[in-house]
PDB file of N, CA and C in Angstrom:
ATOM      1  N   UNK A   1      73.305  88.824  80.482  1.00  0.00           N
ATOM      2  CA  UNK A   1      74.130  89.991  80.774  1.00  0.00           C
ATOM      3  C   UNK A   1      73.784  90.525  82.167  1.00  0.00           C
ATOM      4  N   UNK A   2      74.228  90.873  83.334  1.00  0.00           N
ATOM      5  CA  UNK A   2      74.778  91.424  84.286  1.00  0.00           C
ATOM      6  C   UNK A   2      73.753  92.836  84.280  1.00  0.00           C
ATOM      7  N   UNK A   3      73.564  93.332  85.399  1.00  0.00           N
ATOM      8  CA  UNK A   3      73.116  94.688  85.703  1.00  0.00           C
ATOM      9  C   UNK A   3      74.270  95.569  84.882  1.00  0.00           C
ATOM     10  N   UNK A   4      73.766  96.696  84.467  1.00  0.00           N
ATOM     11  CA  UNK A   4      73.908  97.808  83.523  1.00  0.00           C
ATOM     12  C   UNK A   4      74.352  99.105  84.841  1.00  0.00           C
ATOM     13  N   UNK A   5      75.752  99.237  85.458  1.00  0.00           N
ATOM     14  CA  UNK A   5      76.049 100.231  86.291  1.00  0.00           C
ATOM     15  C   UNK A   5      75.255 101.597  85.637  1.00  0.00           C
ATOM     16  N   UNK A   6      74.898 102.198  85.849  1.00  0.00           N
ATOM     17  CA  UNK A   6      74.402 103.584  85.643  1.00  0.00           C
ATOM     18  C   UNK A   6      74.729 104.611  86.914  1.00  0.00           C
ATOM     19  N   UNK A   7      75.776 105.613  86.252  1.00  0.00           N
ATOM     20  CA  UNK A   7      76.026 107.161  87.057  1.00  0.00           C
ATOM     21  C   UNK A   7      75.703 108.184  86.754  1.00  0.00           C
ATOM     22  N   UNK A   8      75.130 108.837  87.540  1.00  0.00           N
ATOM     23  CA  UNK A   8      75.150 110.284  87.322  1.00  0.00           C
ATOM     24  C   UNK A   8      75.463 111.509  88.352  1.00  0.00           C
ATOM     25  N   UNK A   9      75.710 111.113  89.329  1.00  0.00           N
ATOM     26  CA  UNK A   9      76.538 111.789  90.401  1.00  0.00           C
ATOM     27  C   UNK A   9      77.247 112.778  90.006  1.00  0.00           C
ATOM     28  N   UNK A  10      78.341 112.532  88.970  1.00  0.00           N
ATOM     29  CA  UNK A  10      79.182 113.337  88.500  1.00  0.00           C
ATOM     30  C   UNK A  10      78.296 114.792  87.828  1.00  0.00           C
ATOM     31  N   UNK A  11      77.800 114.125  86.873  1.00  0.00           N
ATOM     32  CA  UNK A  11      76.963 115.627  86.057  1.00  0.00           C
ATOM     33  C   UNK A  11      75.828 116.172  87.202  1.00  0.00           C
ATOM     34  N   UNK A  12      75.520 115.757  88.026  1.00  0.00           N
ATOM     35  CA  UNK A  12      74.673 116.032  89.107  1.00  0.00           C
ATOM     36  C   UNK A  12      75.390 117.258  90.168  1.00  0.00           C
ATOM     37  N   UNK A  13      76.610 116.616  90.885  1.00  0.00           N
ATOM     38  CA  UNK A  13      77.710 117.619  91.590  1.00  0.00           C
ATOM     39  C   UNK A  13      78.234 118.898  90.814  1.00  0.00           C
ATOM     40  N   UNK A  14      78.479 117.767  89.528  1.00  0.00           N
ATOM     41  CA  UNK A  14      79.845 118.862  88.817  1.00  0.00           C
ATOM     42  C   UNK A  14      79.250 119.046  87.211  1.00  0.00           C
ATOM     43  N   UNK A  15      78.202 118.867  86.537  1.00  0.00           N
ATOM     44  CA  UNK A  15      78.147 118.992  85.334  1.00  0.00           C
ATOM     45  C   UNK A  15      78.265 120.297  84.809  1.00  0.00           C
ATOM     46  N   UNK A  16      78.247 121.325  85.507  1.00  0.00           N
ATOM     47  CA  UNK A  16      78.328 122.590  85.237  1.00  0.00           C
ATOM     48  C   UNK A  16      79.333 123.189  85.485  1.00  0.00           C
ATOM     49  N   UNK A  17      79.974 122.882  86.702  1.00  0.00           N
ATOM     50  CA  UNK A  17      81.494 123.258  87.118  1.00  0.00           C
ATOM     51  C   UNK A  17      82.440 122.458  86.695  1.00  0.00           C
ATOM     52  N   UNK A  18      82.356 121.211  86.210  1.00  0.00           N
ATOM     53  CA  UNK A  18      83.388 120.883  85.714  1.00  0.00           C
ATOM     54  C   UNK A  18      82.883 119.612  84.325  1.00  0.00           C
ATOM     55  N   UNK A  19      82.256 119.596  83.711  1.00  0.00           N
ATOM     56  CA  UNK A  19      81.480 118.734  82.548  1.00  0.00           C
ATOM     57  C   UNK A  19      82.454 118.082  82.147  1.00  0.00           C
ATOM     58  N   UNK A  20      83.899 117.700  81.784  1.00  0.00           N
ATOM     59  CA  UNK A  20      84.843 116.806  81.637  1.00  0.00           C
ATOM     60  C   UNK A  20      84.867 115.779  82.486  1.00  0.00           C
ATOM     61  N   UNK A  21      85.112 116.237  83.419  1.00  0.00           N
ATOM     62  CA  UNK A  21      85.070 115.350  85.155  1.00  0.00           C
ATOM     63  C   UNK A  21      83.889 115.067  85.168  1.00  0.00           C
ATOM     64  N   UNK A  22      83.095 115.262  85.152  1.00  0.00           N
ATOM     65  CA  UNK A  22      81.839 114.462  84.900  1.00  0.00           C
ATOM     66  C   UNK A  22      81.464 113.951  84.270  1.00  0.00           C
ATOM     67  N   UNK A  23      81.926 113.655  82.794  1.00  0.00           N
ATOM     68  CA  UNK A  23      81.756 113.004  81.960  1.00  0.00           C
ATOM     69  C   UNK A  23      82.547 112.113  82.268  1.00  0.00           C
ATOM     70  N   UNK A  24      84.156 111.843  82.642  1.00  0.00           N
ATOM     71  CA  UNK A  24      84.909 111.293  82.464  1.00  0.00           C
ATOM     72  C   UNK A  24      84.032 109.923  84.030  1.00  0.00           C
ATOM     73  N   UNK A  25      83.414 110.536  84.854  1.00  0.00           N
ATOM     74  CA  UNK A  25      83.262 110.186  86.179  1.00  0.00           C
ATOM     75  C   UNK A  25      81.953 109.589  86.160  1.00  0.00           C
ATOM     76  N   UNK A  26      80.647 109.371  85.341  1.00  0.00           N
ATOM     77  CA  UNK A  26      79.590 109.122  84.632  1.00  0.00           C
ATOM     78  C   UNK A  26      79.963 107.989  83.101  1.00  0.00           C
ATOM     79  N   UNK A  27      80.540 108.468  82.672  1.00  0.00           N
ATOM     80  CA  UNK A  27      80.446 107.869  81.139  1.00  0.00           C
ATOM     81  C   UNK A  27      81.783 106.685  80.931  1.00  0.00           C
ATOM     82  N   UNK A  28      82.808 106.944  81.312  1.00  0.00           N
ATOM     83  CA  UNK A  28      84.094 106.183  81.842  1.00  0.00           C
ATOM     84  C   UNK A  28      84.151 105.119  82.928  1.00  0.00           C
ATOM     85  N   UNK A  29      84.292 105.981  83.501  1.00  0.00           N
ATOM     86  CA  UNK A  29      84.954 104.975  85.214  1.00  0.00           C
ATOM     87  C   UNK A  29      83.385 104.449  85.228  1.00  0.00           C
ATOM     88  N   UNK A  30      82.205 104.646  85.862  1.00  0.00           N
ATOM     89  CA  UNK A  30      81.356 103.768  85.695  1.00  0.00           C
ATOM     90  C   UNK A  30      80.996 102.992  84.471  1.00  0.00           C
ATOM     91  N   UNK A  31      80.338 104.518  83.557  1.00  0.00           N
ATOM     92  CA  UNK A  31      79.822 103.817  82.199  1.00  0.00           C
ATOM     93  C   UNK A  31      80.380 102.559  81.925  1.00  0.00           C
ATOM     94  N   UNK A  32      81.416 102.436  81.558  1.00  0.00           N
ATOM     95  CA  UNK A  32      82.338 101.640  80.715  1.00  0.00           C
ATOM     96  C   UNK A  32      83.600 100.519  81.611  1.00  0.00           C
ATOM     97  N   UNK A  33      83.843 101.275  82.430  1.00  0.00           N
ATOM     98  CA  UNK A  33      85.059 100.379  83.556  1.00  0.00           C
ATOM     99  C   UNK A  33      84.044  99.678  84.591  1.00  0.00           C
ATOM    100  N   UNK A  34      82.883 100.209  84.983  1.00  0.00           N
ATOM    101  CA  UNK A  34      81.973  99.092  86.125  1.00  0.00           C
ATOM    102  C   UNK A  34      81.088  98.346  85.154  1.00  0.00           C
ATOM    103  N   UNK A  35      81.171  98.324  84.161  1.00  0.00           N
ATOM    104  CA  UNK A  35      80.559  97.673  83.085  1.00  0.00           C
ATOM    105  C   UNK A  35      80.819  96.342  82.192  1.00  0.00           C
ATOM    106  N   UNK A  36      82.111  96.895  82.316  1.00  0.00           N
ATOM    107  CA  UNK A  36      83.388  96.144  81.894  1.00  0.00           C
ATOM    108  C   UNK A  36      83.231  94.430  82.617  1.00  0.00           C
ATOM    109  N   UNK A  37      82.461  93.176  81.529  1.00  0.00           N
ATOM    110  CA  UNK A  37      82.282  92.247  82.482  1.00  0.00           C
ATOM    111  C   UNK A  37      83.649  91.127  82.614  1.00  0.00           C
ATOM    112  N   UNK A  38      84.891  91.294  82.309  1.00  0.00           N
ATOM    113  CA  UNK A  38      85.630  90.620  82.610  1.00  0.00           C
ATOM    114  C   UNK A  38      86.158  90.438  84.326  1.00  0.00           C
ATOM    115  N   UNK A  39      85.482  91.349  85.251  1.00  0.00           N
ATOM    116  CA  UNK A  39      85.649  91.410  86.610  1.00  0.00           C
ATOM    117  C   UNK A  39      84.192  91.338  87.082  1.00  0.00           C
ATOM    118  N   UNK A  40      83.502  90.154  87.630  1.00  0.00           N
ATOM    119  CA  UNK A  40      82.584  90.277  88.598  1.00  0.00           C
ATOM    120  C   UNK A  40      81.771  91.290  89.328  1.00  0.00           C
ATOM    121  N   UNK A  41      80.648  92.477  89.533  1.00  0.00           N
ATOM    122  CA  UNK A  41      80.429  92.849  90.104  1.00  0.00           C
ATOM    123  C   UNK A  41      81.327  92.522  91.912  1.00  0.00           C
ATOM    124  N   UNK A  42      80.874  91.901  92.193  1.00  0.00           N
ATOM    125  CA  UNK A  42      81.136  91.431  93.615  1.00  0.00           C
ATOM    126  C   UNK A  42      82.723  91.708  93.872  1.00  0.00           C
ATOM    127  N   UNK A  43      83.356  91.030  93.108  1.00  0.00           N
ATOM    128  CA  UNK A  43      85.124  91.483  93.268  1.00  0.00           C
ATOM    129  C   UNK A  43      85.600  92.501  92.753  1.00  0.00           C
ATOM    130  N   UNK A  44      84.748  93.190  91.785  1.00  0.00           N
ATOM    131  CA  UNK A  44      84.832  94.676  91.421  1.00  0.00           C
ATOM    132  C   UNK A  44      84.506  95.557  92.591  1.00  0.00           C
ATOM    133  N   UNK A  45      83.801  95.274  93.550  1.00  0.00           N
ATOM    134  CA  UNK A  45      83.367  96.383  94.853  1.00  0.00           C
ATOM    135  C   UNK A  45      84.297  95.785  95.780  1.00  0.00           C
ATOM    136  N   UNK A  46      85.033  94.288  96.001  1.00  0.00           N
ATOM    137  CA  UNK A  46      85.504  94.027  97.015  1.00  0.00           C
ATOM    138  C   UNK A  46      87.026  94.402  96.581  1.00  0.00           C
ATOM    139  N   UNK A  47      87.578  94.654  95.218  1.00  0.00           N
ATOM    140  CA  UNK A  47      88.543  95.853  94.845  1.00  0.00           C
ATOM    141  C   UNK A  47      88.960  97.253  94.849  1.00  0.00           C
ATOM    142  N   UNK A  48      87.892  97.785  95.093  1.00  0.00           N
ATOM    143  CA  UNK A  48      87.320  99.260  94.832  1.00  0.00           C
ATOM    144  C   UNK A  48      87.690  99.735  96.578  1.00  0.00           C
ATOM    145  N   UNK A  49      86.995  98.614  97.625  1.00  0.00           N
ATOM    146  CA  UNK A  49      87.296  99.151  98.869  1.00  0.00           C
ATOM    147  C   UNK A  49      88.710  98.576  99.029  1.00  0.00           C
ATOM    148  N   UNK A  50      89.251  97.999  98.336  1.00  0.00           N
ATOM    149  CA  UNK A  50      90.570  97.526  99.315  1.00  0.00           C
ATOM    150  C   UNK A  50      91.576  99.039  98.644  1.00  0.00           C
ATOM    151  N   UNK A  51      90.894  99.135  97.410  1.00  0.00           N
ATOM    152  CA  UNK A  51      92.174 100.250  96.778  1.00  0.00           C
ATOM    153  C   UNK A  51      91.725 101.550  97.695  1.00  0.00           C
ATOM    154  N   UNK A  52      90.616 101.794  98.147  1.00  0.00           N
ATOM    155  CA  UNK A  52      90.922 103.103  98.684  1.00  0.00           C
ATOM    156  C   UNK A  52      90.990 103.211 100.510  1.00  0.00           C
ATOM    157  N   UNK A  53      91.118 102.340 101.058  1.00  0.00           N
ATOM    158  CA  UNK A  53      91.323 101.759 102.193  1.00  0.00           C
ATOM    159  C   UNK A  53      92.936 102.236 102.091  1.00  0.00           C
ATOM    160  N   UNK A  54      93.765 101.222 101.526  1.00  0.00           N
ATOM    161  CA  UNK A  54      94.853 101.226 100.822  1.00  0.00           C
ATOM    162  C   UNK A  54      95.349 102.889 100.273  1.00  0.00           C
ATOM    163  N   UNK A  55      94.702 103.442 100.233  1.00  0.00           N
ATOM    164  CA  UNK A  55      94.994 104.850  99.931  1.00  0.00           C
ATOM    165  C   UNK A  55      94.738 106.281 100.916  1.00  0.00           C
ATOM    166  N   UNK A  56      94.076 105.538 101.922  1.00  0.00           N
ATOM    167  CA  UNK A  56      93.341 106.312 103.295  1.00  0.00           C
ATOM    168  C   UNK A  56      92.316 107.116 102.353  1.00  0.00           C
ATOM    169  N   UNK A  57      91.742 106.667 101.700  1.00  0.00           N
ATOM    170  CA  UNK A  57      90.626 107.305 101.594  1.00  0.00           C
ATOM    171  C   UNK A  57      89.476 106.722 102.967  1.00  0.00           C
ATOM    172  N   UNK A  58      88.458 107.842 103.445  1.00  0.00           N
ATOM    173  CA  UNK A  58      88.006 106.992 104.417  1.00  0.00           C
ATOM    174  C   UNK A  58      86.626 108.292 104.709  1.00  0.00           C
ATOM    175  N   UNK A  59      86.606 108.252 103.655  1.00  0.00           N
ATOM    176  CA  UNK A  59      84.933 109.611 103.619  1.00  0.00           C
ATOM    177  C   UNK A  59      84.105 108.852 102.708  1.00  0.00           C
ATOM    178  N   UNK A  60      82.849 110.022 102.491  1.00  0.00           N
ATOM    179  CA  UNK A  60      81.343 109.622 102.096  1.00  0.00           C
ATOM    180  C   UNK A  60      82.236 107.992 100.882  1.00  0.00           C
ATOM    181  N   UNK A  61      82.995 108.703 100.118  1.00  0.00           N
ATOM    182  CA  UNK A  61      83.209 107.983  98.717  1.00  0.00           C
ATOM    183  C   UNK A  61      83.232 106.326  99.431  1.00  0.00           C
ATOM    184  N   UNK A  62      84.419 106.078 100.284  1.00  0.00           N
ATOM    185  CA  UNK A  62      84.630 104.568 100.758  1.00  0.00           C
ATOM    186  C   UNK A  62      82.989 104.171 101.250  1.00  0.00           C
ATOM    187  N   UNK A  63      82.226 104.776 101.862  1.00  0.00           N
ATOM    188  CA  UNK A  63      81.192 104.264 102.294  1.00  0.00           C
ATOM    189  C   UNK A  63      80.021 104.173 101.072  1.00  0.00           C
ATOM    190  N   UNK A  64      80.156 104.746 100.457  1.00  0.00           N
ATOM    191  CA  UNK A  64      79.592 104.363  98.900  1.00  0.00           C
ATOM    192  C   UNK A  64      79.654 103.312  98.088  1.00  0.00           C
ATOM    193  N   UNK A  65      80.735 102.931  98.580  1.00  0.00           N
ATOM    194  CA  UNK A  65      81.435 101.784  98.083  1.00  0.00           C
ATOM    195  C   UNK A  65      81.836 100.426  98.964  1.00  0.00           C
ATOM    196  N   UNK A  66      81.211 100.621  99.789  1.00  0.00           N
ATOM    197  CA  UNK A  66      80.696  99.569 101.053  1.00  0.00           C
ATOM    198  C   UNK A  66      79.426  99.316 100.899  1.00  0.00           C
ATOM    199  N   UNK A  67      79.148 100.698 101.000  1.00  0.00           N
ATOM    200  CA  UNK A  67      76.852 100.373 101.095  1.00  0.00           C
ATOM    201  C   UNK A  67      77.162  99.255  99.118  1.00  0.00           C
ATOM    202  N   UNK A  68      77.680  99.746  97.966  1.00  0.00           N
ATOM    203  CA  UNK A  68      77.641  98.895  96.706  1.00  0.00           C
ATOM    204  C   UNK A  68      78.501  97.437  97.066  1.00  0.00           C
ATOM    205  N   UNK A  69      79.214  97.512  97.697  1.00  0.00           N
ATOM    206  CA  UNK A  69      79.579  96.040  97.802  1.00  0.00           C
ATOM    207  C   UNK A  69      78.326  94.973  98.858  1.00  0.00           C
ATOM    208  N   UNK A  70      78.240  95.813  99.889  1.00  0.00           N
ATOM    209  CA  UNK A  70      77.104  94.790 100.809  1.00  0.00           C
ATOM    210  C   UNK A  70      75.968  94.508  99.619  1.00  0.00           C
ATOM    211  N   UNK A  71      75.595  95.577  98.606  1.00  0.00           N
ATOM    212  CA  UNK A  71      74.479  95.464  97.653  1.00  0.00           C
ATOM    213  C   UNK A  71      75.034  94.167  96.507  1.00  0.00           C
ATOM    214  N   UNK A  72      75.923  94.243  96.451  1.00  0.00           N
ATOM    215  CA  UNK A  72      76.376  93.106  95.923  1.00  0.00           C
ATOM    216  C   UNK A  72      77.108  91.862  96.041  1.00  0.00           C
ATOM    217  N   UNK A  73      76.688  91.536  97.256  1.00  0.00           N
ATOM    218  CA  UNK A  73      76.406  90.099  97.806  1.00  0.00           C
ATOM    219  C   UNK A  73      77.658  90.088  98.973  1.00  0.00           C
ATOM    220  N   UNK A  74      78.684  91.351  99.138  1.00  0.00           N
ATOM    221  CA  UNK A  74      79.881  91.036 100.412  1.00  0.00           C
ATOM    222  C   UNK A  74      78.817  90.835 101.566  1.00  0.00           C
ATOM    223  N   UNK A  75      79.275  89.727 102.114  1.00  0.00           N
ATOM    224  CA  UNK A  75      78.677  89.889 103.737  1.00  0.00           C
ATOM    225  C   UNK A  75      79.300  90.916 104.516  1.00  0.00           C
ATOM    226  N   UNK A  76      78.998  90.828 105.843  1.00  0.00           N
ATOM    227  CA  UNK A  76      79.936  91.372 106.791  1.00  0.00           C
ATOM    228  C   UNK A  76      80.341  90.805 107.242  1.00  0.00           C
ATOM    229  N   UNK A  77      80.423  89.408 107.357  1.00  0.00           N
ATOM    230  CA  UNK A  77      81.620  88.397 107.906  1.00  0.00           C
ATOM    231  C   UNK A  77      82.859  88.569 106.965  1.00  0.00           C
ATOM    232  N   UNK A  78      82.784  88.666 105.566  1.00  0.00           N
ATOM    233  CA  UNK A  78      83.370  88.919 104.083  1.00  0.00           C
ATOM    234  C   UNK A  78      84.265  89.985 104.066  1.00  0.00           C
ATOM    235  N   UNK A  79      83.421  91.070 104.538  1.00  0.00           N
ATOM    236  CA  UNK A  79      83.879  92.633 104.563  1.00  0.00           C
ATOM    237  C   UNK A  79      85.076  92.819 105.764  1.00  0.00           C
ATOM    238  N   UNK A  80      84.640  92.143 107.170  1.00  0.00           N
ATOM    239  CA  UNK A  80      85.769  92.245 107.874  1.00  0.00           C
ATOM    240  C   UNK A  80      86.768  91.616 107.747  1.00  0.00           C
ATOM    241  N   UNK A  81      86.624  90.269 107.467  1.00  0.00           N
ATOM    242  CA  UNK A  81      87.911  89.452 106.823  1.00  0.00           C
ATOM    243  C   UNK A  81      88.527  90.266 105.801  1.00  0.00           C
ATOM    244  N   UNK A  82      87.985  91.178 104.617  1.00  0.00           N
ATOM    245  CA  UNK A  82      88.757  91.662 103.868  1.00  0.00           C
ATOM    246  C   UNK A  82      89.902  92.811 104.521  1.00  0.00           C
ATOM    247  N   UNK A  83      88.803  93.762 105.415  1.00  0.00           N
ATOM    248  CA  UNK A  83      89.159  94.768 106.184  1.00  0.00           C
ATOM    249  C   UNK A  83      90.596  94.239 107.246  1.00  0.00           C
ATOM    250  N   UNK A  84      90.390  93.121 107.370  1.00  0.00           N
ATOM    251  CA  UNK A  84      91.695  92.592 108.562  1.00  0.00           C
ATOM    252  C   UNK A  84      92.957  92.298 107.712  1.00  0.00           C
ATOM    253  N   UNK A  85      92.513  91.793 106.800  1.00  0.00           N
ATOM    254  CA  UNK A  85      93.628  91.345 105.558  1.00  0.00           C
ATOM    255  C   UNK A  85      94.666  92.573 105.058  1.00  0.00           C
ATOM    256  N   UNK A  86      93.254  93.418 104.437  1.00  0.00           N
ATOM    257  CA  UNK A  86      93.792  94.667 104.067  1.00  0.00           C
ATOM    258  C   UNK A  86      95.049  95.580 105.347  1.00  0.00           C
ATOM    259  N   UNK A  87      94.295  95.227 106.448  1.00  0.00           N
ATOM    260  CA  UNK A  87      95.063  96.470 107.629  1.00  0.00           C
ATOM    261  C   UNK A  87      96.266  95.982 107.281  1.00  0.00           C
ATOM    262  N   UNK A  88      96.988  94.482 107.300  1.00  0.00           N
ATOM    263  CA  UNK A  88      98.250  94.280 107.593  1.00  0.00           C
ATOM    264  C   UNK A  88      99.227  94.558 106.410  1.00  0.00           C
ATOM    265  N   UNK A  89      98.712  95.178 105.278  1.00  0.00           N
ATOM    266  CA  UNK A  89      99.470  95.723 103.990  1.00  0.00           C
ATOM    267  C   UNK A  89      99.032  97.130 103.540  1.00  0.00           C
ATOM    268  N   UNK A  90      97.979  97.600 104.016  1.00  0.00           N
ATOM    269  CA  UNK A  90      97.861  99.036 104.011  1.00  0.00           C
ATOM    270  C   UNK A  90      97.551 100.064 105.194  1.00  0.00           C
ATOM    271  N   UNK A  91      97.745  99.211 106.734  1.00  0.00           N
ATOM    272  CA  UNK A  91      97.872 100.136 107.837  1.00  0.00           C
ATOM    273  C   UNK A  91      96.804 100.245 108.979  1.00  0.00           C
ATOM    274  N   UNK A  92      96.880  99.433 109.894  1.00  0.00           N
ATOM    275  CA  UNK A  92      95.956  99.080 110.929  1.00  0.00           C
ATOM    276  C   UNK A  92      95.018 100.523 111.296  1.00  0.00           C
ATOM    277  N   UNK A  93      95.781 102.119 111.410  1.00  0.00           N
ATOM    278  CA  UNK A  93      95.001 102.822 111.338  1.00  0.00           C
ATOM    279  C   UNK A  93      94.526 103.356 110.527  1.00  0.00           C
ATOM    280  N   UNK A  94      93.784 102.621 109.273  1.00  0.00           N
ATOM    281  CA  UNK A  94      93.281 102.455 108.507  1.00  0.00           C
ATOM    282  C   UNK A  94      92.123 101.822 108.293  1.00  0.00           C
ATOM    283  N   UNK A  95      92.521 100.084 109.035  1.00  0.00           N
ATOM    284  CA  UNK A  95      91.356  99.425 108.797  1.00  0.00           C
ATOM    285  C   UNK A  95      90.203  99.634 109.963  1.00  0.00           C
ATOM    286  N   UNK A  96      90.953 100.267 111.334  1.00  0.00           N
ATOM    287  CA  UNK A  96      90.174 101.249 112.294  1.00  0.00           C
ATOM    288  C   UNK A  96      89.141 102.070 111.992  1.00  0.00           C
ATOM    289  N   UNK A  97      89.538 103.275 110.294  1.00  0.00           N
ATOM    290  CA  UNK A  97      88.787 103.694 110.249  1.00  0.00           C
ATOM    291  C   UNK A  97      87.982 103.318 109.203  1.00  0.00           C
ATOM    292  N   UNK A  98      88.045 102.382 108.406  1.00  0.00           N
ATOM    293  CA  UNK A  98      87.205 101.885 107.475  1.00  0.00           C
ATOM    294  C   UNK A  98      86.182 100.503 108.276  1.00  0.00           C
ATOM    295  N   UNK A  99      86.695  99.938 109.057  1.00  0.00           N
ATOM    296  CA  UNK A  99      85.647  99.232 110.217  1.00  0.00           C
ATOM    297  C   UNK A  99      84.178 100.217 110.756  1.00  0.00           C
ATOM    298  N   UNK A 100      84.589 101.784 110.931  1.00  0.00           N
ATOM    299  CA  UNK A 100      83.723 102.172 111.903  1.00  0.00           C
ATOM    300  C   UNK A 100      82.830 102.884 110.248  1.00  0.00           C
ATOM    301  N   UNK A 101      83.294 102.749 109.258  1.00  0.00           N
ATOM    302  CA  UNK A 101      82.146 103.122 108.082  1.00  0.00           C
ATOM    303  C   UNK A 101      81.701 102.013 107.588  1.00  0.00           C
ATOM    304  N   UNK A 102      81.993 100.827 107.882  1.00  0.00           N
ATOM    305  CA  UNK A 102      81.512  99.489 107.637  1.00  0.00           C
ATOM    306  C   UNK A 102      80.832  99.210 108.721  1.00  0.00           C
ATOM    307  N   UNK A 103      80.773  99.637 109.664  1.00  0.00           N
ATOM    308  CA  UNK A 103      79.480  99.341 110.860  1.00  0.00           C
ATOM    309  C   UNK A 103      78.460  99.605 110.802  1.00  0.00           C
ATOM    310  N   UNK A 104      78.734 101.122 110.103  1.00  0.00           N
ATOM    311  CA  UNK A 104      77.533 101.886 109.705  1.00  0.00           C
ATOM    312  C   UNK A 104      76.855 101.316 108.799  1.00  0.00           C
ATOM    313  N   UNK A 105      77.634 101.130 107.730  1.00  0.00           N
ATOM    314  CA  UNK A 105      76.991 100.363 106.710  1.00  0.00           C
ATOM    315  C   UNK A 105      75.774  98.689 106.670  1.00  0.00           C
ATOM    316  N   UNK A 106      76.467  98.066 107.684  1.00  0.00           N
ATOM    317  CA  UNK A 106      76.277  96.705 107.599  1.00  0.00           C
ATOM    318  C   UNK A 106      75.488  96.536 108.982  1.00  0.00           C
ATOM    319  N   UNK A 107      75.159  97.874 109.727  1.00  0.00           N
ATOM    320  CA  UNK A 107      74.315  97.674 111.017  1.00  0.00           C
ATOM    321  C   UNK A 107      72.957  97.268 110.887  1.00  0.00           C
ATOM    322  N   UNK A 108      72.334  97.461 109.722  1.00  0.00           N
ATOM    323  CA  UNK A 108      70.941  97.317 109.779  1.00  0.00           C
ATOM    324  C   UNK A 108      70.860  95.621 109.414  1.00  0.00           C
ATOM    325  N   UNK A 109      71.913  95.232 109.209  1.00  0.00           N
ATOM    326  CA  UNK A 109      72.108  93.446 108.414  1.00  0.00           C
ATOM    327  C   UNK A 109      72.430  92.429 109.390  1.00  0.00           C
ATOM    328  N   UNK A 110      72.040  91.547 109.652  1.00  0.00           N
ATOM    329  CA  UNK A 110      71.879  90.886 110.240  1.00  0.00           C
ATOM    330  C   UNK A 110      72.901  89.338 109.550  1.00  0.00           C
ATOM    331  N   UNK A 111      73.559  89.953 108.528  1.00  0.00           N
ATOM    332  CA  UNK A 111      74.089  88.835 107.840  1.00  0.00           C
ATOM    333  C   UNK A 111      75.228  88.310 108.991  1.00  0.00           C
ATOM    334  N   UNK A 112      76.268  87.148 108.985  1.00  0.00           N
ATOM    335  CA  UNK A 112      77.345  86.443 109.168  1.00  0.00           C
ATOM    336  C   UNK A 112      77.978  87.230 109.040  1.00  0.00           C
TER     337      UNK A 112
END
C-alpha cells in the first residue's frame, strides 16, 4: 500500500471558524480522494497542477502543489513540459505565472 496522505491544514486555519470546511478539506478531499489508489500519487499531483493552472489559480495553494508533485517524483524537465502543454489550452498568461512558482519551487534541484 502507497503512503497514507494525511491533512490537517484545514482544522489548523479553519477548525474553529469554519469545522465543516475543514473537515470536508482534511477528512474528504485529502483523507479519502488523495488516498483514493485508483490514480497514482505522481499523476494525482501532475492533475491537481494542471486543474488549477487551468483555473488561474496561481497563489500559496498552486505552489503547494508543485513543492507535492516535485515530492513525488515530477522532475522539472516534467513540470515544464507539463506547464508548456497546459499554456496552449488554458492560457500562456498563465503558464507565465505558474513557471515563476515552479522556479521557486524546483530551484534548489538540480534535476533534468
Amino acid at each position: 500500500m502507497a503512503e497514507k496522505i494525511v491533512q490537517t491544514a484545514g482544522r489548523k486555519a479553519l477548525g474553529e471558524f469554519a469545522p465543516d470546511f475543514a473537515h470536508y478539506n482534511d477528512d474528504v478531499l485529502f483523507g479519502e480522494n488523495w488516498n483514493n489508489e485508483d490514480i497514482d500519487l505522481k499523476t494525482r499531483c501532475i492533475i491537481t497542477v494542471v486543474a488549477l493552472m487551468a483555473s488561474g489559480v496561481t497563489d500559496s495553494s498552486l505552489k503547494y502543489h508543485l513543492e507535492n508533485a516535485k515530492a513525488h517524483g515530477v522532475t522539472q524537465k516534467e513540470m515544464a513540459a507539463i506547464i508548456t502543454h497546459t499554456a496552449f489550452y488554458a492560457g500562456w498568461p498563465k503558464a507565465w505565472a505558474v513557471f515563476n512558482l515552479a522556479k521557486e519551487v524546483y530551484k534548489e534541484s538540480d534535476q533534468q
